[in-house]
C-alpha atoms as a PDB file:
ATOM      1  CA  UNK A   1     123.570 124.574 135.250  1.00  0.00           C
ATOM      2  CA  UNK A   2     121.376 121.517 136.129  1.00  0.00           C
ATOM      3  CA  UNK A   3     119.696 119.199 133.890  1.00  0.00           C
ATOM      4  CA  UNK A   4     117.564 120.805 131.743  1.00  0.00           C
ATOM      5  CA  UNK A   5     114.052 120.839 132.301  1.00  0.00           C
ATOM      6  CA  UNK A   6     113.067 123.313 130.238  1.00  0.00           C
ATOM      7  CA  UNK A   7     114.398 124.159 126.572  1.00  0.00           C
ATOM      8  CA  UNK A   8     112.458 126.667 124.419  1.00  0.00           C
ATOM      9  CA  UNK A   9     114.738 127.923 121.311  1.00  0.00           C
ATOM     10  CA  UNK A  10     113.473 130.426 118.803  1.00  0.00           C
ATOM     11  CA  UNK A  11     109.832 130.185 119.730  1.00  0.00           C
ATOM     12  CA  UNK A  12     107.474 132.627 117.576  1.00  0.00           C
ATOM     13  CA  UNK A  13     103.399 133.133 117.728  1.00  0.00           C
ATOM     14  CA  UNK A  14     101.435 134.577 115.488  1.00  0.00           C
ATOM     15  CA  UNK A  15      97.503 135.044 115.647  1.00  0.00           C
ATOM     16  CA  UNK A  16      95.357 134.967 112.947  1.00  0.00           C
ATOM     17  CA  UNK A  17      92.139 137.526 112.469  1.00  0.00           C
ATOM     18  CA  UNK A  18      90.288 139.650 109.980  1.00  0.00           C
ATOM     19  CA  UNK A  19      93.551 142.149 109.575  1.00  0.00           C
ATOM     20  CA  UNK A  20      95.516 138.952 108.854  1.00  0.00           C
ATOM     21  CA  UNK A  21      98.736 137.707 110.750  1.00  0.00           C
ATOM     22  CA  UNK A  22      99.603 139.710 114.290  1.00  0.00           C
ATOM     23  CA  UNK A  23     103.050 138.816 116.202  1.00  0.00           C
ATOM     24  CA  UNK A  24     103.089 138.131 119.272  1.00  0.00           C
ATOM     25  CA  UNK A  25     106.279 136.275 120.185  1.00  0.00           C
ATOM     26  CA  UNK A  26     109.214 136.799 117.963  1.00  0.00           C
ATOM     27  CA  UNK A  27     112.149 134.186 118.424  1.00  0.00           C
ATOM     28  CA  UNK A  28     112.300 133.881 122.075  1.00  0.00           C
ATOM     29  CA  UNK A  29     114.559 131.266 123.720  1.00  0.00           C
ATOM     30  CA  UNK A  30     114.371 130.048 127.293  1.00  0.00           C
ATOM     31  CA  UNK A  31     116.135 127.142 129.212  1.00  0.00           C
ATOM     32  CA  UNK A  32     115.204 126.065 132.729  1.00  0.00           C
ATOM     33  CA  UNK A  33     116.779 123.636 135.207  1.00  0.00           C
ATOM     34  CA  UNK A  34     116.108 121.410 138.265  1.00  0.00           C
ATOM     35  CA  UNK A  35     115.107 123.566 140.622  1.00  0.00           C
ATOM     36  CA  UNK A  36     115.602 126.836 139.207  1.00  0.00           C
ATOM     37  CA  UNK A  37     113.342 129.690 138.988  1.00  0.00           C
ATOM     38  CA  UNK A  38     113.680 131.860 135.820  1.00  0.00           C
ATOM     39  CA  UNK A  39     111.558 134.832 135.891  1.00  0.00           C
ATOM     40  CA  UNK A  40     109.920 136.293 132.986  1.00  0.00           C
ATOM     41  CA  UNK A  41     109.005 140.225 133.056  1.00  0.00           C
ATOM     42  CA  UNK A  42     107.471 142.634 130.932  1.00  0.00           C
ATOM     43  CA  UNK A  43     104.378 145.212 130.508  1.00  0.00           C
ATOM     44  CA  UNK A  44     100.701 143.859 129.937  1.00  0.00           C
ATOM     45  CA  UNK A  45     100.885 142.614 126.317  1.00  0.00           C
ATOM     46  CA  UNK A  46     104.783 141.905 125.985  1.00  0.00           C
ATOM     47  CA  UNK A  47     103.829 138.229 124.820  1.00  0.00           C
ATOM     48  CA  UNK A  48     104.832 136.443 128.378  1.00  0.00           C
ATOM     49  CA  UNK A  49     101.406 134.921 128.743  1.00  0.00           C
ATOM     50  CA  UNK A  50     101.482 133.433 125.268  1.00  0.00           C
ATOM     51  CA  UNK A  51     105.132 131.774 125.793  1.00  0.00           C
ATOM     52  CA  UNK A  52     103.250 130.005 128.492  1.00  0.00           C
ATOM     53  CA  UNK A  53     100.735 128.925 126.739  1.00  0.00           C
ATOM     54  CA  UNK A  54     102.742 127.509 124.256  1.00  0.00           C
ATOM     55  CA  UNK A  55     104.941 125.470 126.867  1.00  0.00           C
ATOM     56  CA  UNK A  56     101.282 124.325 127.864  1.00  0.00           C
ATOM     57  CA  UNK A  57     100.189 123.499 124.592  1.00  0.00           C
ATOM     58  CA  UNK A  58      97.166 125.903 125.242  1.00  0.00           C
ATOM     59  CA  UNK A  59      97.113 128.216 122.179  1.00  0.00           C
ATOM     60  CA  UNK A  60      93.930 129.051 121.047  1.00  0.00           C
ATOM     61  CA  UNK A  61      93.126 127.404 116.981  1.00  0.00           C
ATOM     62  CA  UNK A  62      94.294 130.915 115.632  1.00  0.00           C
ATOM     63  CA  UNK A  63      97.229 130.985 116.659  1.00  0.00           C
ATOM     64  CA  UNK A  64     100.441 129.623 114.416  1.00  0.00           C
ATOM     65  CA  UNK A  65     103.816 128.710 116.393  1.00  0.00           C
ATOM     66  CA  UNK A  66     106.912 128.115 115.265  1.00  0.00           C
ATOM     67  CA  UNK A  67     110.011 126.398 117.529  1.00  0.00           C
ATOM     68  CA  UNK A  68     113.646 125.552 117.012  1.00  0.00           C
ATOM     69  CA  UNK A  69     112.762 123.310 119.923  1.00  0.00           C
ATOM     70  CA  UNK A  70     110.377 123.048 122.920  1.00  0.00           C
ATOM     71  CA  UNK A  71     111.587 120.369 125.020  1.00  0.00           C
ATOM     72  CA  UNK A  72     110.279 119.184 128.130  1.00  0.00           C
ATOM     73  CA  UNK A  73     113.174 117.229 129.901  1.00  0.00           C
ATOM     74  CA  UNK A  74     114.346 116.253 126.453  1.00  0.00           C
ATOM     75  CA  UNK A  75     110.854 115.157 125.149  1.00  0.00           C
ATOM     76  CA  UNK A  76     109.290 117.927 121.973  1.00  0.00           C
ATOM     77  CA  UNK A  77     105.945 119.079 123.445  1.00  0.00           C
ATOM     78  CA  UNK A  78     104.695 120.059 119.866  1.00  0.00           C
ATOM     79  CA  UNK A  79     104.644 116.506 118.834  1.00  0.00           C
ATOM     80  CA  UNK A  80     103.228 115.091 121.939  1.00  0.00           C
ATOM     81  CA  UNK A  81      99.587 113.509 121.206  1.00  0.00           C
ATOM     82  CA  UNK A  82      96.617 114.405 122.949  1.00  0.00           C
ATOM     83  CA  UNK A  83      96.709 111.609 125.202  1.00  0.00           C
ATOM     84  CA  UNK A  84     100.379 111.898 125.831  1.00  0.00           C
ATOM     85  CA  UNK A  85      99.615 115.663 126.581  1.00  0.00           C
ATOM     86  CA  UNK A  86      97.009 114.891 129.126  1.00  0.00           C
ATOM     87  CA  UNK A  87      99.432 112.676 131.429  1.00  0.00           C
ATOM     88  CA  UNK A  88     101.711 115.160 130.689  1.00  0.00           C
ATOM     89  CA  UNK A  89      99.653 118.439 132.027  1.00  0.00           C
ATOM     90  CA  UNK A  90      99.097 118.264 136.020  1.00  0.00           C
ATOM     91  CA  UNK A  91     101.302 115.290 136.251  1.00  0.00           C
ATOM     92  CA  UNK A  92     104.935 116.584 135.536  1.00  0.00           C
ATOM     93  CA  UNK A  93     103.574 120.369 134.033  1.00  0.00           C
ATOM     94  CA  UNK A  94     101.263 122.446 136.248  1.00  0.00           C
ATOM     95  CA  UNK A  95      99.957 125.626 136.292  1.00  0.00           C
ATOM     96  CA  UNK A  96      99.038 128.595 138.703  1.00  0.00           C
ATOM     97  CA  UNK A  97      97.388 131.584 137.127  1.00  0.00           C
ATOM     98  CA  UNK A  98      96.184 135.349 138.152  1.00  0.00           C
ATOM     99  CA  UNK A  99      92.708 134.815 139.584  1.00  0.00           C
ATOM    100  CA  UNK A 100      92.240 131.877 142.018  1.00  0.00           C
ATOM    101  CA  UNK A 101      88.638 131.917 142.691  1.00  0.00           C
ATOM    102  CA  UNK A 102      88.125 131.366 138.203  1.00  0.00           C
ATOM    103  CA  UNK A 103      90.216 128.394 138.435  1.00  0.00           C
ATOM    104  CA  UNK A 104      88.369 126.231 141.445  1.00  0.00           C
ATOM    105  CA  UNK A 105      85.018 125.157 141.068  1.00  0.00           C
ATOM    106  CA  UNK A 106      82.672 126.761 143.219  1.00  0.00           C
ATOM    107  CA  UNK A 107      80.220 123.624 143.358  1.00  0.00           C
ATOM    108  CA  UNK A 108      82.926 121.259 144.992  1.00  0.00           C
ATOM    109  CA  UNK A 109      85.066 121.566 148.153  1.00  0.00           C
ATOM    110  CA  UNK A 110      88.746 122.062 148.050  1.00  0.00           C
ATOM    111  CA  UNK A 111      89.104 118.416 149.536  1.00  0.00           C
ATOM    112  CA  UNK A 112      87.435 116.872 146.889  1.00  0.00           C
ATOM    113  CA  UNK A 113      89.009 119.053 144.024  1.00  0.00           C
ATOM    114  CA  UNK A 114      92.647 118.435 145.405  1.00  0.00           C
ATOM    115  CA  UNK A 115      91.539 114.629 145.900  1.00  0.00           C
ATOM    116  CA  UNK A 116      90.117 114.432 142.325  1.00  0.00           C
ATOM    117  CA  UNK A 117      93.282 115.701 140.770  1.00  0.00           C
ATOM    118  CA  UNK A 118      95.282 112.665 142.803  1.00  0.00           C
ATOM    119  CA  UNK A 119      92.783 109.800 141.960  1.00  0.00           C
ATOM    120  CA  UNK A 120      92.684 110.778 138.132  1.00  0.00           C
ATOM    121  CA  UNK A 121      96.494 110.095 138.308  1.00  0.00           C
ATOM    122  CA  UNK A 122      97.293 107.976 140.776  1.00  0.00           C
ATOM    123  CA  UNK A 123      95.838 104.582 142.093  1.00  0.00           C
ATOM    124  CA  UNK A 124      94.598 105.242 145.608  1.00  0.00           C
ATOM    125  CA  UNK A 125      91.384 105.393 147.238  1.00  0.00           C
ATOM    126  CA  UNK A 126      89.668 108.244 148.928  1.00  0.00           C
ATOM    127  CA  UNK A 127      90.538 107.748 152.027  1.00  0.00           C
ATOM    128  CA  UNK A 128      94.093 108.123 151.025  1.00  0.00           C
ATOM    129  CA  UNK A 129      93.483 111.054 148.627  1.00  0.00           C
ATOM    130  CA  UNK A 130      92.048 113.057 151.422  1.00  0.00           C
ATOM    131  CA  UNK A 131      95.309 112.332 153.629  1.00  0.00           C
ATOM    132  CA  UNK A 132      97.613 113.571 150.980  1.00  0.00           C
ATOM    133  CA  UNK A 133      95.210 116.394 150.307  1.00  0.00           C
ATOM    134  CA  UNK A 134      96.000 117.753 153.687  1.00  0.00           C
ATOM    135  CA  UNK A 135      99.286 117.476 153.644  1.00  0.00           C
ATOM    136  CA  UNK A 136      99.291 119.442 150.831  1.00  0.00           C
ATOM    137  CA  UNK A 137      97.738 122.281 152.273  1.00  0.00           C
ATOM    138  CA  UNK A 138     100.007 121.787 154.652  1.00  0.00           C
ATOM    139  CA  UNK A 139     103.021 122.368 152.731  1.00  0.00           C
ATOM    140  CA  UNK A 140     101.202 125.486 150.727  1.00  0.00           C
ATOM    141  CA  UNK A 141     100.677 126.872 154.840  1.00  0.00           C
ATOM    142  CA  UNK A 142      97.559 126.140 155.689  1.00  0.00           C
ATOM    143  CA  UNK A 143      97.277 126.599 158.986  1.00  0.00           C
ATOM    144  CA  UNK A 144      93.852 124.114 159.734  1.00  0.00           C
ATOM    145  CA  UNK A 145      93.859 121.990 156.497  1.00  0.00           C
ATOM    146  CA  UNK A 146      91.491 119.205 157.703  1.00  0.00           C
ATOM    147  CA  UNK A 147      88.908 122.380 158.282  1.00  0.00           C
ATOM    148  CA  UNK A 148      89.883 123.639 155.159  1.00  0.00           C
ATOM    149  CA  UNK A 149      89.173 120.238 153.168  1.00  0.00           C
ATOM    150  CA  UNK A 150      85.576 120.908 154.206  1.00  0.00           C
ATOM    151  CA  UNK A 151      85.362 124.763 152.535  1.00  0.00           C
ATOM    152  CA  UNK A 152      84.296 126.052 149.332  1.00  0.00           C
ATOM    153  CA  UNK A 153      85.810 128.084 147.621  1.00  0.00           C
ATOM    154  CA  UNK A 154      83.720 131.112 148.157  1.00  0.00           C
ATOM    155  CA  UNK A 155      84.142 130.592 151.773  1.00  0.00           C
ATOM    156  CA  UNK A 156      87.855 131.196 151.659  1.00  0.00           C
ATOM    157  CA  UNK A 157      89.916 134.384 151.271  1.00  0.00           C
ATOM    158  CA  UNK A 158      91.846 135.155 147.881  1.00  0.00           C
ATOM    159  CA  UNK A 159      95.106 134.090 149.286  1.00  0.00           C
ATOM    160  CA  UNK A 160      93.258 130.857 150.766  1.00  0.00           C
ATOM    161  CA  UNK A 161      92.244 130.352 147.279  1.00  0.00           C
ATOM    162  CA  UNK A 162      95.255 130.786 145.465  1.00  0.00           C
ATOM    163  CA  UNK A 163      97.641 128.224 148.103  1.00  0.00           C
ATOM    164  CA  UNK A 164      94.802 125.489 147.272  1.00  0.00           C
ATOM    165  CA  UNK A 165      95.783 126.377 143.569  1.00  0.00           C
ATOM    166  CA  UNK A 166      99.025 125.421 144.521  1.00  0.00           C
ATOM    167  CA  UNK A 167      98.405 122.753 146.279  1.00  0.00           C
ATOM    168  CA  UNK A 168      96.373 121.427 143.215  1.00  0.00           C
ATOM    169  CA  UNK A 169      98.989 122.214 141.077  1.00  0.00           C
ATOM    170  CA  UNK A 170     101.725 119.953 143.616  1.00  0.00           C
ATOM    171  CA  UNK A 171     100.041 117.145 143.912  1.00  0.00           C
ATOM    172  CA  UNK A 172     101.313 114.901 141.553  1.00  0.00           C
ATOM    173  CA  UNK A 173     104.626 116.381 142.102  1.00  0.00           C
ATOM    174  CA  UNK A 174     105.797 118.332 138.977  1.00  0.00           C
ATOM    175  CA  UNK A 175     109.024 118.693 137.702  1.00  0.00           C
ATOM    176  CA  UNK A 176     107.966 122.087 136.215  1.00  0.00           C
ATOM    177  CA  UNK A 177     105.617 124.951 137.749  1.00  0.00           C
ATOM    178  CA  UNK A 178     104.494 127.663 135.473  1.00  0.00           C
ATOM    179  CA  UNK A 179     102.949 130.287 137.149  1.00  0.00           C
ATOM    180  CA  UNK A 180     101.411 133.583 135.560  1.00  0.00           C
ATOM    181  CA  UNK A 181     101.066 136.248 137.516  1.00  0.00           C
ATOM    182  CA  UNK A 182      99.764 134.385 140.915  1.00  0.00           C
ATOM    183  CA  UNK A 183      99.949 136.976 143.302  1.00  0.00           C
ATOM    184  CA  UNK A 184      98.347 140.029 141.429  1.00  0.00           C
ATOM    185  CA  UNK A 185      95.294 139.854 143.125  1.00  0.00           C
ATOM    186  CA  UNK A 186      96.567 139.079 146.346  1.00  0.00           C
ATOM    187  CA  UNK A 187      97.951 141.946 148.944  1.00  0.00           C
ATOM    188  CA  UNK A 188     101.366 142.239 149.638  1.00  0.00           C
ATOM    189  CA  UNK A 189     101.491 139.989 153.254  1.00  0.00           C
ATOM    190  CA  UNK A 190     100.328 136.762 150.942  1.00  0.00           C
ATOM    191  CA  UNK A 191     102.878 138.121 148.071  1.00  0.00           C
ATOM    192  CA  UNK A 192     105.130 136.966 150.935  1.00  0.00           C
ATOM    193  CA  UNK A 193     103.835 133.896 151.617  1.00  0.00           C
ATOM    194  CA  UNK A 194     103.411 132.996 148.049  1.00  0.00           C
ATOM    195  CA  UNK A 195     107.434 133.660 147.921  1.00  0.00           C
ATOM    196  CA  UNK A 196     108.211 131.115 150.985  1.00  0.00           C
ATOM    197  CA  UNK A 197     106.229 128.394 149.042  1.00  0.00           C
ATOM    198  CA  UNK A 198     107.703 128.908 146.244  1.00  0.00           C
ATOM    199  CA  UNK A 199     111.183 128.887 147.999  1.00  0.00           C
ATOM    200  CA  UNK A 200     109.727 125.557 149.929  1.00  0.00           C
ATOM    201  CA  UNK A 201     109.239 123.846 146.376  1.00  0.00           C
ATOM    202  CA  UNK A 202     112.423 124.465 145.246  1.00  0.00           C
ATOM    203  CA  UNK A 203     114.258 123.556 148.562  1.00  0.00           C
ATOM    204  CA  UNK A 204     112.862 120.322 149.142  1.00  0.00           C
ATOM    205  CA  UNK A 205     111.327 119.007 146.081  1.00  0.00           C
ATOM    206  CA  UNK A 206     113.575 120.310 143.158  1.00  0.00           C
ATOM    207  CA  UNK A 207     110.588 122.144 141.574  1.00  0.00           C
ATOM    208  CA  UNK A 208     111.793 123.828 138.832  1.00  0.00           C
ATOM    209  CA  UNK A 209     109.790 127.207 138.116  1.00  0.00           C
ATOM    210  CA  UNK A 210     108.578 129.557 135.444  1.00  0.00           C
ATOM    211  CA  UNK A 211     107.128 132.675 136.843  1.00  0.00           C
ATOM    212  CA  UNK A 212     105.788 135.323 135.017  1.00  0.00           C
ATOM    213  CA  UNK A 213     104.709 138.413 135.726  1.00  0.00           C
ATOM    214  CA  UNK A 214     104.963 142.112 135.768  1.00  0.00           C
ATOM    215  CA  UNK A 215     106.535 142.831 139.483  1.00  0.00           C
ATOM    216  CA  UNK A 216     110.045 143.110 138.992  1.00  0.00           C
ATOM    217  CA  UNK A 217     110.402 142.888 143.258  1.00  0.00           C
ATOM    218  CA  UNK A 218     108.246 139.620 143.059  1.00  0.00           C
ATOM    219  CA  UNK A 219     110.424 138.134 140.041  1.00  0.00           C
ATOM    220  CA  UNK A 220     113.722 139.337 142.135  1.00  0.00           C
ATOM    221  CA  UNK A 221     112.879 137.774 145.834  1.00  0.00           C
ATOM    222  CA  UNK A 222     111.717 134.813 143.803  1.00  0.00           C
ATOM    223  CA  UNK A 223     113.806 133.608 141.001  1.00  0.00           C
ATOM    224  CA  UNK A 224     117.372 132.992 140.282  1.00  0.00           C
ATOM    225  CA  UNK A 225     117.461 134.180 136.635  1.00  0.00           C
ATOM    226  CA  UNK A 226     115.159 136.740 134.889  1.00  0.00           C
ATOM    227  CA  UNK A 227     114.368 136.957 130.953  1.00  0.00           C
ATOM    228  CA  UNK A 228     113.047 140.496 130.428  1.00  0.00           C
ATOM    229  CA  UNK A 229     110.742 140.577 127.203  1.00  0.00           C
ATOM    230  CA  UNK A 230     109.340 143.651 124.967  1.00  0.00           C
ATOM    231  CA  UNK A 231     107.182 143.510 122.245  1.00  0.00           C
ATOM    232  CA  UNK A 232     107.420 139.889 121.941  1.00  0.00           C
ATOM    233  CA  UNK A 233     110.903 139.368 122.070  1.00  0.00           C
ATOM    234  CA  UNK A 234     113.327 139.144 124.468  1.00  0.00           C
ATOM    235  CA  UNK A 235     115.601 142.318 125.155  1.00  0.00           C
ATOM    236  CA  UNK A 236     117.548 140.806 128.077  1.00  0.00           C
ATOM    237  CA  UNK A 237     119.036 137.697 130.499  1.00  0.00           C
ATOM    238  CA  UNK A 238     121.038 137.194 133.236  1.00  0.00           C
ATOM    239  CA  UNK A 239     120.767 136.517 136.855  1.00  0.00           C
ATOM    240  CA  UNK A 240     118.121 138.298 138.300  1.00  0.00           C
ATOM    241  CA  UNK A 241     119.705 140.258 141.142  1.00  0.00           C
ATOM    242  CA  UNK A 242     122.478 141.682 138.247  1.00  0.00           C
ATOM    243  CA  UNK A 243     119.727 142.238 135.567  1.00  0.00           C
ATOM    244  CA  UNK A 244     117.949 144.840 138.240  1.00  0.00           C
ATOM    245  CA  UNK A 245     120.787 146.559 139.900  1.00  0.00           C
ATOM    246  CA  UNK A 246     122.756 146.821 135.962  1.00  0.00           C
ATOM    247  CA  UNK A 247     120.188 146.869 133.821  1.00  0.00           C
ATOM    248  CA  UNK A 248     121.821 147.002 130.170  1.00  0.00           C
ATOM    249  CA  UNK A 249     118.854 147.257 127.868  1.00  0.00           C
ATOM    250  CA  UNK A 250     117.000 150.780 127.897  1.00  0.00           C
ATOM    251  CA  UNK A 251     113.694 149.067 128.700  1.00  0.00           C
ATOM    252  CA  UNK A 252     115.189 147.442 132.127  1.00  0.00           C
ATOM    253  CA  UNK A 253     116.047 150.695 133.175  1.00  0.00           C
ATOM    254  CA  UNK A 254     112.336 152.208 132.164  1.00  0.00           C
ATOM    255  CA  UNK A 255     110.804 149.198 134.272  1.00  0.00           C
END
């Protein structure tokens, strides 16, 4: 395998309410490298989103974790502070999540979100922000990305929506894309698209990816490796393409 990017070992959650301590993730261990895509599949409530979270350091204040390790190219994220966390997050960790049009802000045009995200990390003006902005959209498939600069959100489609998520989410360059459950809302022609980014990033950048999400034909087409989790824990690995045509575990099958 490549470098590691990614190294979660043993990771548990637990949330805290009025009927005490509930488990959500029970000793689940995940390694990623350069550019590779490891799927992670389950049912609604299996604990993917919350291993997520976790790599993102986005757990709500209830919630108690517990790692062997959770490296980020060899650095612990649970010690990081909150400034280090902050140049961490959308510079070399970004995220892509189920509805597009909740995470852009519908008062601001896609230009200027994209070119906020590059001048809050990067030294350049606005002139050059806006370049790089449409090249970005270029690389997500945009077909008319100067036009598109110009848009609101509300004046572009779903799948419009989510590739400026993704462009948002590129432009400082990651090392490591989480994405939960991006194409959900979308219909099964921007699936596709979705899928040739995502192949893009990993061709030509060395993007490695975590996708999650509950289409086992979306994790296959996309990802080289799959992690299959039940009830919080993981019930089987392996490469992706073996894991769905020789399922071992009883719950494979049943998915």
């Amino acid at each position: 395998m490549s470098p590691s990017v990614l190294n979660v070992e043993k990771l548990s959650i637990a949330y805290g309410g009025k009927r005490g301590w509930q488990s959500a993730v029970n000793g689940v261990s995940l390694l990623i490298g350069q550019g590779e895509a490891l799927g992670l599949v389950g049912e609604s409530g299996s604990g993917k989103s919350s291993v997520a979270m976790a790599i993102l350091r986005y757990l709500p204040g209830n919630a108690r974790i517990a790692a062997s390790a959770l490296e980020f190219q060899g650095r612990e994220i649970s010690s990081l502070s909150g400034e280090e966390l902050r140049g961490l997050r959308g510079d070399r960790i970004a995220a892509v999540y189920q509805h597009p049009g909740a995470a852009l802000s519908p008062a601001m045009t896609i230009g200027r979100q994209i070119g906020e995200t590059i001048m809050r990390h990067r030294p350049v003006r606005r002139e050059e922000a806006r370049w790089r902005s449409a090249e970005l959209l270029k690389r997500v498939r945009v077909a008319n990305p100067e036009r598109v600069l110009d848009l609101y959100p509300h004046e572009l489609s779903g799948g419009m929506q989510q590739r400026a998520n993704i462009a948002i989410a590129i432009a400082l360059d990651p090392a490591l894309l989480v994405l939960d459950e991006p194409t959900t809302a979308l219909d099964a022609s921007v699936q596709s698209e979705v899928i040739a980014i995502l192949d893009d990033l990993r061709r030509e950048h060395k993007t490695s990816i975590l996708l999650i999400s509950h289409d086992i034909n979306l994790i296959r087409r996309s990802c080289d490796r799959v992690a299959v989790m039940q009830s919080g824990a993981v019930v089987e690995t392996g490469g992706a393409e073996d894991v769905f045509k020789n399922p071992a575990h009883a719950y494979t099958k049943a998915l």
